[in-house]
Structures are given as C-alpha cells and as structure tokens.
N, C-alpha and C. Protein backbone atom coordinates (compact mmCIF):
# COMPACT_ATOMS: atom_id res chain seq x y z
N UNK A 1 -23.84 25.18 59.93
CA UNK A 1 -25.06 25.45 60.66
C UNK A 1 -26.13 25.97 59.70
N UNK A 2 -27.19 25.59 59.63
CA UNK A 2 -28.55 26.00 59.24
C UNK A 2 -29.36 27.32 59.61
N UNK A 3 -29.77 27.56 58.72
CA UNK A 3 -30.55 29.34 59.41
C UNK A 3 -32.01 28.51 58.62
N UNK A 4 -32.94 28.66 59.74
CA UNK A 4 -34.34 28.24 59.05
C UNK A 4 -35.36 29.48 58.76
N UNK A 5 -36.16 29.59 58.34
CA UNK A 5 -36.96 30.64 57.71
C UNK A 5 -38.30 30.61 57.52
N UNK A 6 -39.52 31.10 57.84
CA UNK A 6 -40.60 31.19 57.81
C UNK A 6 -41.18 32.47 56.82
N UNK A 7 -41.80 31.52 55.76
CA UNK A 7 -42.12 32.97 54.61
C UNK A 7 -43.57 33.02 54.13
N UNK A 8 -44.05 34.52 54.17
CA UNK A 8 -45.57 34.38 53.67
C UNK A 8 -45.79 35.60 53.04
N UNK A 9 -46.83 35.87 52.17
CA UNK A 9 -47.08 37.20 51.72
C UNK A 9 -48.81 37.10 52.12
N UNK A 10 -49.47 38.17 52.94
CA UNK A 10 -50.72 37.94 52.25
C UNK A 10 -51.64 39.32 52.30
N UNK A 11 -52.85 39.72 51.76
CA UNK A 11 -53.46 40.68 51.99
C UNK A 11 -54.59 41.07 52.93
N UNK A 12 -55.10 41.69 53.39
CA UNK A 12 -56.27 41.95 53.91
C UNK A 12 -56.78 43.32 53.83
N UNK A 13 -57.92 43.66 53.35
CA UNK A 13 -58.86 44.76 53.08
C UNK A 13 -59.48 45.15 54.19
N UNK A 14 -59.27 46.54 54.29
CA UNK A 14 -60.16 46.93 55.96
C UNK A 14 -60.83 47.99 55.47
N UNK A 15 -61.52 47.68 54.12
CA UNK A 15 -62.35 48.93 54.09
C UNK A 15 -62.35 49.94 53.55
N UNK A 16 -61.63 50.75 54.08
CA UNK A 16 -61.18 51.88 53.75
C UNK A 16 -59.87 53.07 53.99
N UNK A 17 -59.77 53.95 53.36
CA UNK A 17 -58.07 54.42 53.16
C UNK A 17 -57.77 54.94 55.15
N UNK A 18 -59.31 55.47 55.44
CA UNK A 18 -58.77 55.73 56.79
C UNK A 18 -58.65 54.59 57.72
N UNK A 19 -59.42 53.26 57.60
CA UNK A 19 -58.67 52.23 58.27
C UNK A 19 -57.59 51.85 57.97
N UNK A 20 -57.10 52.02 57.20
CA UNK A 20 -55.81 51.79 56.16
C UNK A 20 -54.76 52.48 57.41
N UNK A 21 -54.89 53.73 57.58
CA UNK A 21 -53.88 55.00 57.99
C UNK A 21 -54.44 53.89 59.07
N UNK A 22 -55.41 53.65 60.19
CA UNK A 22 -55.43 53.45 61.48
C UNK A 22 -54.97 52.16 61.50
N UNK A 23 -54.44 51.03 60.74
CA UNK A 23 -54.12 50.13 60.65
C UNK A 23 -52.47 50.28 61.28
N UNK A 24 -51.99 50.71 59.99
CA UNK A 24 -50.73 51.39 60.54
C UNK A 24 -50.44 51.58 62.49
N UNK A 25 -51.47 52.54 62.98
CA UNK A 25 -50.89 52.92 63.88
C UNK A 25 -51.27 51.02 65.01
N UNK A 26 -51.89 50.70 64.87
CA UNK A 26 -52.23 49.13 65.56
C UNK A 26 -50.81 48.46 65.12
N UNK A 27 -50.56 48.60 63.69
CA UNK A 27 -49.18 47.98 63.84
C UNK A 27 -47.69 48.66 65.00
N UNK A 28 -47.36 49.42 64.32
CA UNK A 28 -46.99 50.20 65.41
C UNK A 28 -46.95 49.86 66.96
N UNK A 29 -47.91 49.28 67.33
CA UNK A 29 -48.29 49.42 68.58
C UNK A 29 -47.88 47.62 68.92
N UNK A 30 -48.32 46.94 67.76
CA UNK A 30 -47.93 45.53 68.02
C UNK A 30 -46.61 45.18 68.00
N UNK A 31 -45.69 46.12 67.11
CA UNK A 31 -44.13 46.22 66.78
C UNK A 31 -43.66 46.53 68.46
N UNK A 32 -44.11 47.25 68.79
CA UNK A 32 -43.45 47.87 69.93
C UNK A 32 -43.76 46.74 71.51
N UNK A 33 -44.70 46.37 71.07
CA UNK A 33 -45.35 44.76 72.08
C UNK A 33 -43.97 44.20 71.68
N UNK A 34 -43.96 43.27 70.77
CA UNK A 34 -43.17 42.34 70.21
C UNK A 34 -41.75 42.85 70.58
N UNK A 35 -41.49 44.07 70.59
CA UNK A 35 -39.93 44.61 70.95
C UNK A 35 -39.85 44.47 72.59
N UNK A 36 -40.51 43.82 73.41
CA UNK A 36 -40.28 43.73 74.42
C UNK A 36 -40.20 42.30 75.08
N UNK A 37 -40.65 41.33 74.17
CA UNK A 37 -40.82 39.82 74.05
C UNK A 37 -39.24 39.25 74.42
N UNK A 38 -38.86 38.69 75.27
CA UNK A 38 -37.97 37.99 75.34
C UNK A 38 -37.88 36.51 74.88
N UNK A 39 -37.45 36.04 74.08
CA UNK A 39 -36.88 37.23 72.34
C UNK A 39 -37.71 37.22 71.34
N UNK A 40 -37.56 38.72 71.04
CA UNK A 40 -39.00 39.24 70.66
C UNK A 40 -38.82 38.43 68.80
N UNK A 41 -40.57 38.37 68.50
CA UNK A 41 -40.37 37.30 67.30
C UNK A 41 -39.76 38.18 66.55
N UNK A 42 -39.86 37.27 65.30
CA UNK A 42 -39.37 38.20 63.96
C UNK A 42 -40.28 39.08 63.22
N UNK A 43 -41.49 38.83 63.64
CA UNK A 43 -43.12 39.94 63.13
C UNK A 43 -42.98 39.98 61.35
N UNK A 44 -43.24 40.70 60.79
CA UNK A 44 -43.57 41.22 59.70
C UNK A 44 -43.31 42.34 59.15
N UNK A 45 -43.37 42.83 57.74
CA UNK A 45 -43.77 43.79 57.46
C UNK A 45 -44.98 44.32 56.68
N UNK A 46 -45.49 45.75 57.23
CA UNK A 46 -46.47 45.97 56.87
C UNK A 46 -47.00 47.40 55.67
N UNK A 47 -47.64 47.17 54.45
CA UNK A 47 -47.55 48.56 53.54
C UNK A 47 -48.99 48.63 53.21
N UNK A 48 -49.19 49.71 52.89
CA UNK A 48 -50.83 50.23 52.52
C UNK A 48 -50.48 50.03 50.98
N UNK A 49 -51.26 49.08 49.90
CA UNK A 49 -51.26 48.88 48.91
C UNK A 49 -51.99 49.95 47.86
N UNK A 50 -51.75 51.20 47.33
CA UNK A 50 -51.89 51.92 46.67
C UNK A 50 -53.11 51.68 45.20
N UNK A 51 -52.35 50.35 44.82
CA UNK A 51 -53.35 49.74 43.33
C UNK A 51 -54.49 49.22 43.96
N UNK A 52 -54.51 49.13 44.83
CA UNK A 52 -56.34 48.32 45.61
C UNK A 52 -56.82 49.72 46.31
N UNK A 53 -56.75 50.67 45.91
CA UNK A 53 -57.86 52.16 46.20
C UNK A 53 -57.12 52.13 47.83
N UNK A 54 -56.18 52.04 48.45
CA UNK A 54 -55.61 52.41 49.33
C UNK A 54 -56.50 51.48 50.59
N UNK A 55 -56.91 50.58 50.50
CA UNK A 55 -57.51 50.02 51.55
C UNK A 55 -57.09 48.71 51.87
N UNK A 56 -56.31 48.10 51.18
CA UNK A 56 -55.44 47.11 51.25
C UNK A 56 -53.94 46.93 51.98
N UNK A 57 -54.14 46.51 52.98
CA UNK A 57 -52.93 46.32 53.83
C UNK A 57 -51.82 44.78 53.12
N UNK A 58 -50.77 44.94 52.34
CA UNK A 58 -49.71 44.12 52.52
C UNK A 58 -48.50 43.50 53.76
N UNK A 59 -49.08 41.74 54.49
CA UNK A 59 -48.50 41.60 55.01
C UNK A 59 -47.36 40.69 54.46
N UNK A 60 -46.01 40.58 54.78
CA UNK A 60 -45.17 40.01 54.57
C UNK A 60 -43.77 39.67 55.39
N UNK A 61 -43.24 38.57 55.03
CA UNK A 61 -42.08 38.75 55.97
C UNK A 61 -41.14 39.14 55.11
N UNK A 62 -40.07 39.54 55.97
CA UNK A 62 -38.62 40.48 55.74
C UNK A 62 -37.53 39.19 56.10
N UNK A 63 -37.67 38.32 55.02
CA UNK A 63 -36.24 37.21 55.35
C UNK A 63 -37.29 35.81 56.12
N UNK A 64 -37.55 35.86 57.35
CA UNK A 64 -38.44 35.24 58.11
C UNK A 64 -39.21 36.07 59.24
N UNK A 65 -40.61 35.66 58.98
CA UNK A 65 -41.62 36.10 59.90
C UNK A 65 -42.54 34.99 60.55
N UNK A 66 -43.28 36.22 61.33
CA UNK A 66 -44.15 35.07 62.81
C UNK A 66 -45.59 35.39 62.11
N UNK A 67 -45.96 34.26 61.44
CA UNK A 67 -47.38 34.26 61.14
C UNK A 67 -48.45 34.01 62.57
N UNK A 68 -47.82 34.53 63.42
CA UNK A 68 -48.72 34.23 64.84
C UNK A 68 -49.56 35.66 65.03
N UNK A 69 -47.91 36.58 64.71
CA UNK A 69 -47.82 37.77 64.88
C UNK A 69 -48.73 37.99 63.64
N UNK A 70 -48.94 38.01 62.43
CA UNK A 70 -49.89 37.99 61.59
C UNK A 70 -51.15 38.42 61.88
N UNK A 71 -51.19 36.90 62.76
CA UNK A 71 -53.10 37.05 63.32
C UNK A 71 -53.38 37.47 64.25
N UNK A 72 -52.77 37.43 64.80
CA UNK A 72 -53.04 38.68 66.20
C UNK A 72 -53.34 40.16 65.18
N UNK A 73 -52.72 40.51 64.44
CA UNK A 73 -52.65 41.43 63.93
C UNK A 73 -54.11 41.63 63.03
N UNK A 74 -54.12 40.88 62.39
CA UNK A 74 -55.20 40.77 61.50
C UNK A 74 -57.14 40.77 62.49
N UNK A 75 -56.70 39.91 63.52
CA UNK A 75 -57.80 39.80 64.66
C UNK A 75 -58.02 41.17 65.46
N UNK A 76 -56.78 41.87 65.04
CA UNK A 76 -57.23 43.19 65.83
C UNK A 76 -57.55 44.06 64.95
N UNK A 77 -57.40 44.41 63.58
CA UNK A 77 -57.93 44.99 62.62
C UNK A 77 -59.34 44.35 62.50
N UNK A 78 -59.65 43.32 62.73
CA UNK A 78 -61.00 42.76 62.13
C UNK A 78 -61.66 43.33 63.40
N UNK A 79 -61.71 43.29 64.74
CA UNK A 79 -62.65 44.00 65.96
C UNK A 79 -62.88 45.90 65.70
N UNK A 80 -61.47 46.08 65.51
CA UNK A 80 -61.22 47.68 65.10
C UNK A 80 -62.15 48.14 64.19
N UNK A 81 -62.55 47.66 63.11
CA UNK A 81 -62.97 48.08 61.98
C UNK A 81 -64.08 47.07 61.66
N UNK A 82 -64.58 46.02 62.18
CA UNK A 82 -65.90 45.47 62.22
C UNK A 82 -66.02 44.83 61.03
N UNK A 83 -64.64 44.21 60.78
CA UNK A 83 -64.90 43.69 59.21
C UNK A 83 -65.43 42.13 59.32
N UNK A 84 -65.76 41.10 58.68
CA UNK A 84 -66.51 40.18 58.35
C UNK A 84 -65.87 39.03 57.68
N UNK A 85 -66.66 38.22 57.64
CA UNK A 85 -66.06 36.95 56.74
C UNK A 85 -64.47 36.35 56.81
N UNK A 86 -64.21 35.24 56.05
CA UNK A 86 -63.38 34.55 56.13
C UNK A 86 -61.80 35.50 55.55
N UNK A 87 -60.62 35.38 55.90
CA UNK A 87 -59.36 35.38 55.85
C UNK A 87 -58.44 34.50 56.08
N UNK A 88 -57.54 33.89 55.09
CA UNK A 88 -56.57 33.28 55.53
C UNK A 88 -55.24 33.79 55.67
N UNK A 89 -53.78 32.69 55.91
CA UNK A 89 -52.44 32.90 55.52
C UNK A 89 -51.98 31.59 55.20
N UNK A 90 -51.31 31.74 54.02
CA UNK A 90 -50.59 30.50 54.03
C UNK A 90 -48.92 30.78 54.01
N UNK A 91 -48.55 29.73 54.61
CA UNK A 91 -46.80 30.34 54.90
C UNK A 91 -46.15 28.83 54.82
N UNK A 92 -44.84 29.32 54.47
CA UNK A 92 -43.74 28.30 53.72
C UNK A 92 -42.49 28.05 55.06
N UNK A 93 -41.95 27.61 55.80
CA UNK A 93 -40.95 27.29 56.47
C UNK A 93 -39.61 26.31 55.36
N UNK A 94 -38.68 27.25 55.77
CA UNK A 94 -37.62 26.42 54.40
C UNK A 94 -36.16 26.68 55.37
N UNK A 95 -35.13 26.08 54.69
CA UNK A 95 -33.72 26.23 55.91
C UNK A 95 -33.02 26.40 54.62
N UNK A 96 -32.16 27.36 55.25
CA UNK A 96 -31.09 27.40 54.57
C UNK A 96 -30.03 26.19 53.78
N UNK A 97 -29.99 25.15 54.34
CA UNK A 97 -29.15 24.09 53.89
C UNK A 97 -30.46 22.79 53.98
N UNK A 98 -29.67 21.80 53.24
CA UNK A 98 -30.91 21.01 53.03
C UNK A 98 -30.92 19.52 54.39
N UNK A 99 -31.61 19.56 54.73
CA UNK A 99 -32.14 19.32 56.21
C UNK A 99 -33.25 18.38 56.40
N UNK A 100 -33.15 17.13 56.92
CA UNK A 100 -34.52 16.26 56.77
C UNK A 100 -35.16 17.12 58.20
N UNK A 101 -36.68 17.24 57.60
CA UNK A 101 -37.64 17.68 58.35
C UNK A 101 -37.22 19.49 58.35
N UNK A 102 -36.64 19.80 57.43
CA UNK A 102 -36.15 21.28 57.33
C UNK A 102 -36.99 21.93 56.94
N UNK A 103 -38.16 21.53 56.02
CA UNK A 103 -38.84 22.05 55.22
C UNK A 103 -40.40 21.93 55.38
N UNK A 104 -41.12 22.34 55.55
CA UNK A 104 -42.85 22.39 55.47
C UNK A 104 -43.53 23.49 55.13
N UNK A 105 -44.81 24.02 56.27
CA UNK A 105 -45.47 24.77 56.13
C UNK A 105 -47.13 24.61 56.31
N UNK A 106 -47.58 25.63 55.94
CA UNK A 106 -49.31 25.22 56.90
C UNK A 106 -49.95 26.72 56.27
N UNK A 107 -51.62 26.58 57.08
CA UNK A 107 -52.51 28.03 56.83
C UNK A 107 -53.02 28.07 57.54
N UNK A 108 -53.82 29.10 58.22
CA UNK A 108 -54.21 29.22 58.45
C UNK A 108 -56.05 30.85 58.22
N UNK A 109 -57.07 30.26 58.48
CA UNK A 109 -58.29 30.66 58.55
C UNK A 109 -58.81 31.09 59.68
N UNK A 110 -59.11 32.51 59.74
CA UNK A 110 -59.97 32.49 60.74
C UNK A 110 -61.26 33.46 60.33
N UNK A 111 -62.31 33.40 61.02
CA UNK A 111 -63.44 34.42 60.94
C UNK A 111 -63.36 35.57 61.31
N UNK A 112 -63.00 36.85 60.68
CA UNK A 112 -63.13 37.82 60.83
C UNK A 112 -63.52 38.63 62.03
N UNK A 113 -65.41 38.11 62.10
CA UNK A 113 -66.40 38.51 62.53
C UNK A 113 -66.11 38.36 64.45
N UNK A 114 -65.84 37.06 64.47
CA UNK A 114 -65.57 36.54 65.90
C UNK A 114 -64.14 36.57 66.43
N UNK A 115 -63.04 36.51 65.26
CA UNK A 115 -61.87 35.14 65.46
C UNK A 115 -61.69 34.85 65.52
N UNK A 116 -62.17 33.88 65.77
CA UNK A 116 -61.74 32.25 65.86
C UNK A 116 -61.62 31.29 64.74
N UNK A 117 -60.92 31.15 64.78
CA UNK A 117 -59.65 29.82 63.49
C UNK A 117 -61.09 29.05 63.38
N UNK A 118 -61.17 28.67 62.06
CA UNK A 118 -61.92 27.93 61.36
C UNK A 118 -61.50 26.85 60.85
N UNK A 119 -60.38 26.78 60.66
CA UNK A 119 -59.40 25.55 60.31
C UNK A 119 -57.60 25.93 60.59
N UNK A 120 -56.87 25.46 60.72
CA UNK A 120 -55.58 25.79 60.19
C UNK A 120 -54.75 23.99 59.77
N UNK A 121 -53.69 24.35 59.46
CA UNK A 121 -52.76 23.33 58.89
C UNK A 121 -51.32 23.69 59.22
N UNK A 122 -50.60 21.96 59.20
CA UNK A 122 -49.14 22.79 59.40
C UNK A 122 -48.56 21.62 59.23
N UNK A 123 -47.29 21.38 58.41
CA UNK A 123 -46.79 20.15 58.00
C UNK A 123 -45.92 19.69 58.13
N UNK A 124 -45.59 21.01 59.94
CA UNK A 124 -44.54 20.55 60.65
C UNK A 124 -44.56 19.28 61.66
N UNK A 125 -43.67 18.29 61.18
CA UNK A 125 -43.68 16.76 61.84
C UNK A 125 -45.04 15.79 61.47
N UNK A 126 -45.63 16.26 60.25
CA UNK A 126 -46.43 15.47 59.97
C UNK A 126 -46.09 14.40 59.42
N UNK A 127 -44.98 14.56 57.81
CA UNK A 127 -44.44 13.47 57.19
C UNK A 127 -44.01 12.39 58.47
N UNK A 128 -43.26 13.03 59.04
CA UNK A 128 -42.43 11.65 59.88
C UNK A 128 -43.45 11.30 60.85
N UNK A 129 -44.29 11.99 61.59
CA UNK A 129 -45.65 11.31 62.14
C UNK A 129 -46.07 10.13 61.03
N UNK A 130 -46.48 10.59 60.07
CA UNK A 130 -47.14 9.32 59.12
C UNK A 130 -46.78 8.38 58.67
N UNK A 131 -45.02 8.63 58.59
CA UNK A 131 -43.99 7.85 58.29
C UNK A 131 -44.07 6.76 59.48
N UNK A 132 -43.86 7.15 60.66
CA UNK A 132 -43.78 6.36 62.10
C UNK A 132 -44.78 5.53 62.53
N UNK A 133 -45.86 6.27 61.93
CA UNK A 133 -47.52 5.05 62.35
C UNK A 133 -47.42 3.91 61.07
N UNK A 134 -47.09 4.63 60.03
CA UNK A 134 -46.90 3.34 58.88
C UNK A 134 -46.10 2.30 59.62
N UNK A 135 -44.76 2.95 59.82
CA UNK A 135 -43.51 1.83 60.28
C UNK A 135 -44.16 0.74 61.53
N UNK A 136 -44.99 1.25 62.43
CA UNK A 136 -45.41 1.02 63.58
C UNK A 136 -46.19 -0.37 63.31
N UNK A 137 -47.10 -0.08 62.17
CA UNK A 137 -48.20 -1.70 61.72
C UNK A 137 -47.70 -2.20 60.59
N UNK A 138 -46.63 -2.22 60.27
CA UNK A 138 -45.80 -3.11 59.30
C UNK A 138 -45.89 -4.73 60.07
C-alpha cells in the first residue's frame, strides 16, 4: 500500500514582531477549527522566523500538509493585519511507492489586499488529461 504526501515550505511577512505573536494566536484558533473537521486535514506547521527581525511567519508541512489550510490561513493574516500585494505557495504531492499519476503538484497566488487567487496551478490529472485528448485525435 502507498502513503501519498503533500509537501511545501513557504513564508509570509506580516509586518511586524507583534503581528508575528498575533499570528500565532489565529493559528491556534485555525488548529483547533481543523481538530473538529471530520477528518480533520493534516494543516501545517507554523514558527516565527527569528533571522527576518521576527516578522516572518514559517509555513510548512510536518510529513504531509493541506495547502488549503495554508490560505485560509494566510487570507486571514492578510485582513488581520492589512497587509498588501501578491503571495504565493508552491507545493509538491509525492507517494511513497512509485505510482502512475502518484506524483505532481501546483501554486498557488493570491492578493493579499482582497483574496482572491490570482492564478493557481495543479498537475493533478493533467498529464493523463493531455495524454487522453492527444490519444482522442490520433
């Protein structure tokens, strides 16, 4: 049997060390959402990055995470704290054993300011989508 996995690292700046600390507690609060999800995702983990003047939030997953859970996260730091401009994630999906269609991945962008996704990507079932329309006008 296969164990599949969703992996990303990424950052986001909110400013400052006390959005930093209030970041934290929004996580917190989304952890405890997600712990009630039947079945609740796999979320993230989250650290206040010290070498970026303490205003830098590190998101990442722990084995596999929900880059959904990400942006929700990130969309609520950006209203909280009134931050601006563009942010992405880009994330890797990989399986434990080797697996046709086991493997992809995607990003996603959104605007800060509003939230709303500006683009995203995802390269789950695309190959064999493209594969299938080729086969289709042969």
């Amino acid at each position: 049997m296969a164990d599949y996995y969703t992996q990303f690292s990424c950052l986001l700046d909110v400013g400052t060390p006390e959005n930093a600390a209030r970041a934290l507690e929004l996580y917190t609060a989304l952890s405890q959402q997600n712990a009630t999800e039947d079945p609740p995702s796999d979320g993230f983990v989250l650290s206040i990055q010290p070498e970026h003047g303490g205003t830098v939030l590190w998101m990442r997953d722990e084995g596999t995470g929900d880059p959904a859970h990400v942006l929700q996260f990130v969309r609520t730091c950006a209203a909280a704290f009134g931050l601006t401009g563009r942010w992405g994630l880009q994330f890797a999906t990989t399986c434990s054993r080797p697996r046709v269609d086991g493997f992809g991945g995607g990003a996603h962008v959104i605007d800060l300011a509003t939230g709303e996704t500006v683009d995203w990507i995802s390269t789950d079932g695309w190959l064999s989508a493209l594969l299938t329309e080729g086969a289709s006008h042969a």
